[in-house]
Protein backbone atom coordinates (compact mmCIF):
# COMPACT_ATOMS: atom_id res chain seq x y z
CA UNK A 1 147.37 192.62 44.76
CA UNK A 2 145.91 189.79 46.47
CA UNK A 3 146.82 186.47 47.05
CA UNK A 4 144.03 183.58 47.45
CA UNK A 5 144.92 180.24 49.40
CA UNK A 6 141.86 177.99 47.84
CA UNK A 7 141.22 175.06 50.07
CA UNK A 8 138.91 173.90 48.01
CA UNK A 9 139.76 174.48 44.17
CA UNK A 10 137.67 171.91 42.60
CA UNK A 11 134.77 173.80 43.74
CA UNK A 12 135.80 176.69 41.61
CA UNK A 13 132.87 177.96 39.04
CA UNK A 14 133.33 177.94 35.52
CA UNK A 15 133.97 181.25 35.52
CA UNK A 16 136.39 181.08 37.19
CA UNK A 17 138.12 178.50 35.51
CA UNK A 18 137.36 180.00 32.22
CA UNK A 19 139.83 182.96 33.44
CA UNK A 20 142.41 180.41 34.90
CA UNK A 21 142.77 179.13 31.20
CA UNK A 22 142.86 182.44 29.40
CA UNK A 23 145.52 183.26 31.56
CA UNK A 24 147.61 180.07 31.09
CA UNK A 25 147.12 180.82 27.60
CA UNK A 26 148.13 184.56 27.48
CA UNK A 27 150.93 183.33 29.68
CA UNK A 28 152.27 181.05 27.57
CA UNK A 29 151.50 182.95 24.56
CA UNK A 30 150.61 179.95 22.50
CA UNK A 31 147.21 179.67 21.23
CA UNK A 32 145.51 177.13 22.42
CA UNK A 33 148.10 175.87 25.22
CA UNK A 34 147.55 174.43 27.38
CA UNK A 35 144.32 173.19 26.99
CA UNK A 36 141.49 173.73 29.22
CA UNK A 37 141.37 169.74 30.22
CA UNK A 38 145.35 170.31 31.16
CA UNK A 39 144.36 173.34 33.85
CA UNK A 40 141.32 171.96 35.49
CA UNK A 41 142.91 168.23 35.44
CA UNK A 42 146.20 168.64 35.84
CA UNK A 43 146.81 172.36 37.53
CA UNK A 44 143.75 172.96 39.91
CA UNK A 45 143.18 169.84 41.97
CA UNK A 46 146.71 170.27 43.97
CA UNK A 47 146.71 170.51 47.43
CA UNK A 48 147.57 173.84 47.59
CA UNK A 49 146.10 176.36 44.67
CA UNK A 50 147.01 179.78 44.96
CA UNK A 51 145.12 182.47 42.29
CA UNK A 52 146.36 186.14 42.31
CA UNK A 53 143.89 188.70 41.83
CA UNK A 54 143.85 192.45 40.87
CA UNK A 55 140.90 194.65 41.21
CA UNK A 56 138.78 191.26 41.79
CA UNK A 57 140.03 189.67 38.86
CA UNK A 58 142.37 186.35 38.33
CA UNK A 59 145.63 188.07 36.79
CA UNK A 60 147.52 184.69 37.94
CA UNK A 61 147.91 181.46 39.74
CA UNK A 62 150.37 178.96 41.17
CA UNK A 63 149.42 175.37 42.10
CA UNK A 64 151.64 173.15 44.46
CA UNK A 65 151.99 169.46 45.90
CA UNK A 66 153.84 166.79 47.10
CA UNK A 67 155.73 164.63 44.39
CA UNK A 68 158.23 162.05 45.80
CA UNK A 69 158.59 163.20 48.82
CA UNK A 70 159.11 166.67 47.60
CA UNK A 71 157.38 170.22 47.79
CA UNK A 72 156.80 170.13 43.81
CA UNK A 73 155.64 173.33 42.00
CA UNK A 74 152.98 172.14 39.54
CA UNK A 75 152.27 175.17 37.75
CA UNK A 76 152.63 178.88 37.04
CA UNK A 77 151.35 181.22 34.82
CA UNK A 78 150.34 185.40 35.13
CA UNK A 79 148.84 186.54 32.33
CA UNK A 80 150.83 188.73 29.90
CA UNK A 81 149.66 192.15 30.44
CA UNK A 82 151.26 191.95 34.64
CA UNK A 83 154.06 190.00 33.71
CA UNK A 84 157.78 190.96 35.31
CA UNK A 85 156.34 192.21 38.32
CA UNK A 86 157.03 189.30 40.61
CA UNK A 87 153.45 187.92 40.73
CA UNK A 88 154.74 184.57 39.56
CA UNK A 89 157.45 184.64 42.34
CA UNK A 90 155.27 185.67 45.11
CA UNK A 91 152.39 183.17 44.35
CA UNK A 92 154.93 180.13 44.06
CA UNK A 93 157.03 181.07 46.79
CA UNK A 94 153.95 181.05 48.93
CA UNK A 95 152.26 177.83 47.48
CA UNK A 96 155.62 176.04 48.04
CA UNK A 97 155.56 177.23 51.70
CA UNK A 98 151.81 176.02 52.62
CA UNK A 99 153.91 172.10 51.04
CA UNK A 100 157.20 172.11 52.62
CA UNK A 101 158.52 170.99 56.09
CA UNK A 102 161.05 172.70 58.34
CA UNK A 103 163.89 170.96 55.83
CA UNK A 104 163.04 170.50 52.24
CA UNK A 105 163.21 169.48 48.61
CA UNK A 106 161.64 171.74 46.00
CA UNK A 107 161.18 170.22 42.54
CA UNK A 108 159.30 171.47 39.81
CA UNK A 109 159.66 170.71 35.87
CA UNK A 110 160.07 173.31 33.10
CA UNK A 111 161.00 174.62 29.72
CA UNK A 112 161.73 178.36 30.95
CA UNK A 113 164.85 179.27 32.08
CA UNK A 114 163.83 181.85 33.81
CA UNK A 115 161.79 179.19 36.25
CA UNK A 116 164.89 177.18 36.00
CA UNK A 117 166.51 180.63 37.36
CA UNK A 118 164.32 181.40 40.30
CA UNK A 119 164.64 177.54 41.35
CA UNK A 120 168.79 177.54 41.45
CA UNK A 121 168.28 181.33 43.38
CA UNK A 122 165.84 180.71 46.19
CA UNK A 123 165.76 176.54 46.02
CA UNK A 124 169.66 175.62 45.59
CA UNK A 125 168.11 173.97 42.75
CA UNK A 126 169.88 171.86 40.32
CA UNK A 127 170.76 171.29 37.15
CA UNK A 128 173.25 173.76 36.96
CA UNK A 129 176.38 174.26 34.31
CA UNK A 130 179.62 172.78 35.07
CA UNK A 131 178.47 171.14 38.38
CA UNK A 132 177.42 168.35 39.70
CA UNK A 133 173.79 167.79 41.98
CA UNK A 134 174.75 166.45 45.88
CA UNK A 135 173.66 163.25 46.49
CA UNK A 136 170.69 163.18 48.15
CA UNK A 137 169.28 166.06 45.21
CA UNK A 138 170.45 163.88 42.42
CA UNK A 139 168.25 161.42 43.87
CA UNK A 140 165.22 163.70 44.13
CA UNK A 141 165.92 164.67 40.38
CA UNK A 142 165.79 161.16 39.40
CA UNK A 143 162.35 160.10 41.74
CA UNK A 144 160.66 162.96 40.42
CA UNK A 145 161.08 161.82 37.03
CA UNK A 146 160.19 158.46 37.62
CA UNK A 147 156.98 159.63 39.54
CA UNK A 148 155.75 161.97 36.57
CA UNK A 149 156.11 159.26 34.11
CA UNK A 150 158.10 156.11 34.86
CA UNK A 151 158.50 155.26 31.39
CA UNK A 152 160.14 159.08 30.42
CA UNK A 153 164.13 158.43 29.25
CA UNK A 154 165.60 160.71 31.79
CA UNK A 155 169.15 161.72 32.31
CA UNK A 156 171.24 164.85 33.68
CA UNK A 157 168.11 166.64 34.86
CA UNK A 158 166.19 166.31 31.71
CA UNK A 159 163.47 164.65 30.50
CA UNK A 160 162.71 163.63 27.00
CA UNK A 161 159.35 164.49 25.29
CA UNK A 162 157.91 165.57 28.21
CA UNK A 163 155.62 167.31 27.08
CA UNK A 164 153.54 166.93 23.59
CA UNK A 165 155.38 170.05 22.14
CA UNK A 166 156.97 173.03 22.99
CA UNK A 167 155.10 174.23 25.69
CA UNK A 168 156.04 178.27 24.24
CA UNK A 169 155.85 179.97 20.86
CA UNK A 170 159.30 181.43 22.02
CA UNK A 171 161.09 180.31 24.81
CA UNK A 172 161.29 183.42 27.05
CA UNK A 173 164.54 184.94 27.02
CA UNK A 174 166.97 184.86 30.37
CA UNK A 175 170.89 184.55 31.35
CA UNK A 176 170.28 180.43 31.50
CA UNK A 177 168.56 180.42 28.27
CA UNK A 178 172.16 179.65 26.52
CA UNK A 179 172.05 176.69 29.33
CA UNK A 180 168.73 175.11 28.61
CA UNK A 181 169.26 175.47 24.34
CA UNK A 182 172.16 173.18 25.22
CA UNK A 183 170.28 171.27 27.41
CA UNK A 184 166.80 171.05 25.06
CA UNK A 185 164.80 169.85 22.13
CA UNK A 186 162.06 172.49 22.96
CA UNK A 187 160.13 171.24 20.03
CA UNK A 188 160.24 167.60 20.89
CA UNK A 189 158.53 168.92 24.60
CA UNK A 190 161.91 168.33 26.45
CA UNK A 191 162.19 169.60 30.02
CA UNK A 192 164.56 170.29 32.80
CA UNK A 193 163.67 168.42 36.70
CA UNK A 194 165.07 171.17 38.57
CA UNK A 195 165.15 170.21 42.76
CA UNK A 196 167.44 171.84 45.62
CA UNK A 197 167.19 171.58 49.29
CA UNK A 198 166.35 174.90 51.46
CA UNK A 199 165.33 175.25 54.72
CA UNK A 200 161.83 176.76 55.79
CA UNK A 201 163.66 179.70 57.35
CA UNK A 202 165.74 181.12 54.50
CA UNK A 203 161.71 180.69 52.20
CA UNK A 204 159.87 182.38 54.78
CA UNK A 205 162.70 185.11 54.64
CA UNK A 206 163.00 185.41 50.73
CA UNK A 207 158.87 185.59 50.50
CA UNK A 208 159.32 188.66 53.66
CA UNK A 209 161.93 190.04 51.04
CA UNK A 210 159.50 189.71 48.06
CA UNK A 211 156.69 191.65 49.75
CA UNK A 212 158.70 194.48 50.92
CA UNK A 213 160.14 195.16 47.84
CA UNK A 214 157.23 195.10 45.66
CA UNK A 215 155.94 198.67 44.92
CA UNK A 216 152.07 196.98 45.34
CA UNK A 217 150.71 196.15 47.99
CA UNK A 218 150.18 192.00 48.81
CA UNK A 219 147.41 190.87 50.85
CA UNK A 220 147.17 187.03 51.75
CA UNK A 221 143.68 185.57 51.95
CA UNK A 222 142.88 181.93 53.05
């Protein structure tokens, strides 16, 4: 499997892009969503893109940036058919590394509880049940929120309507999914702000982690 660092995404064919929405779409598993405008618009022109490729094709990607003054994870998708082999995890983990500074705040914004899952484990990332964000990442929750969309009623690491609609047919199914029910009107496009703070060190470490244990082989290409 091979990761690709493009430096220059907006310079990606239509081909290419073509495949980076039918995998968003298998991904999501919701026909339709997200629309081609919402990956080349919204997805692609980050400063760091990251596509995952098998055999020479585009089986995934992960875009990243910086969002108040955080690393923020942008978006995510593999397409169904290599799902739950840590793809995902591998491509975001290194997208957020090419954004973040020796000490850092990762942020992202999601429906899936398994995202908000692999944010808590390797980010410190909050929401979480029954306890309350530190300071300085309640904060971040709050000036991420305000940067995506000022106007957005935001409160306890969740933002109403913000998408359209639910951005799955089913919201996938993981140990915080009980959580983010409580938390969510899927259907109204509700979604959690996660953020933590990690240092550079303990990333780098968890990505060295991810690579070993895969049982493919991962080669980086910038």
């Amino acid at each position: 499997m091979q990761l690709n660092l493009h430096e220059n995404p907006e310079l990606l064919d239509d081909d290419s892009l073509d495949r980076l929405v039918e995998v968003a779409q298998s991904a999501f598993n919701k026909e339709g969503q997200p629309e081609r405008e919402d990956v080349v618009e919204h997805i692609v022109p980050s400063s760091t893109f990251i596509t995952a490729e098998a055999d020479g094709d585009i089986i995934g990607f992960s875009s990243t940036d910086r969002v108040a003054d955080t690393a923020y994870a942008v978006g995510l998708a593999v397409h169904s058919d290599y799902q739950n082999q840590g793809i995902g995890k591998l491509a975001r983990t290194y997208g957020v590394l090419q954004e973040m500074g020796d000490e850092d705040i990762v942020s992202t914004r999601t429906q899936n509880p398994a995202v908000l899952g692999y944010m808590q484990e390797l980010f410190n990332a909050y929401p979480r049940q029954d306890e309350k964000a530190p300071e300085n990442v309640g904060e971040a929750l709050e000036k991420v929120a305000r940067a995506l969309d000022p106007d957005a009623d935001f409160e306890d690491g969740v933002m109403k309507e913000a998408y359209p609609e639910a951005m799955y047919d089913e919201i996938p199914d993981h140990r915080l999914k009980e959580f983010t029910d409580e938390l969510l009107e899927y259907e109204n496009g509700d979604a959690v702000i996660a953020a933590g703070e990690v240092s550079r060190q303990d990333v780098e470490e968890a990505y060295e982690s991810m690579v070993d244990d895969r049982s493919y082989d991962v080669e980086v290409v910038r």
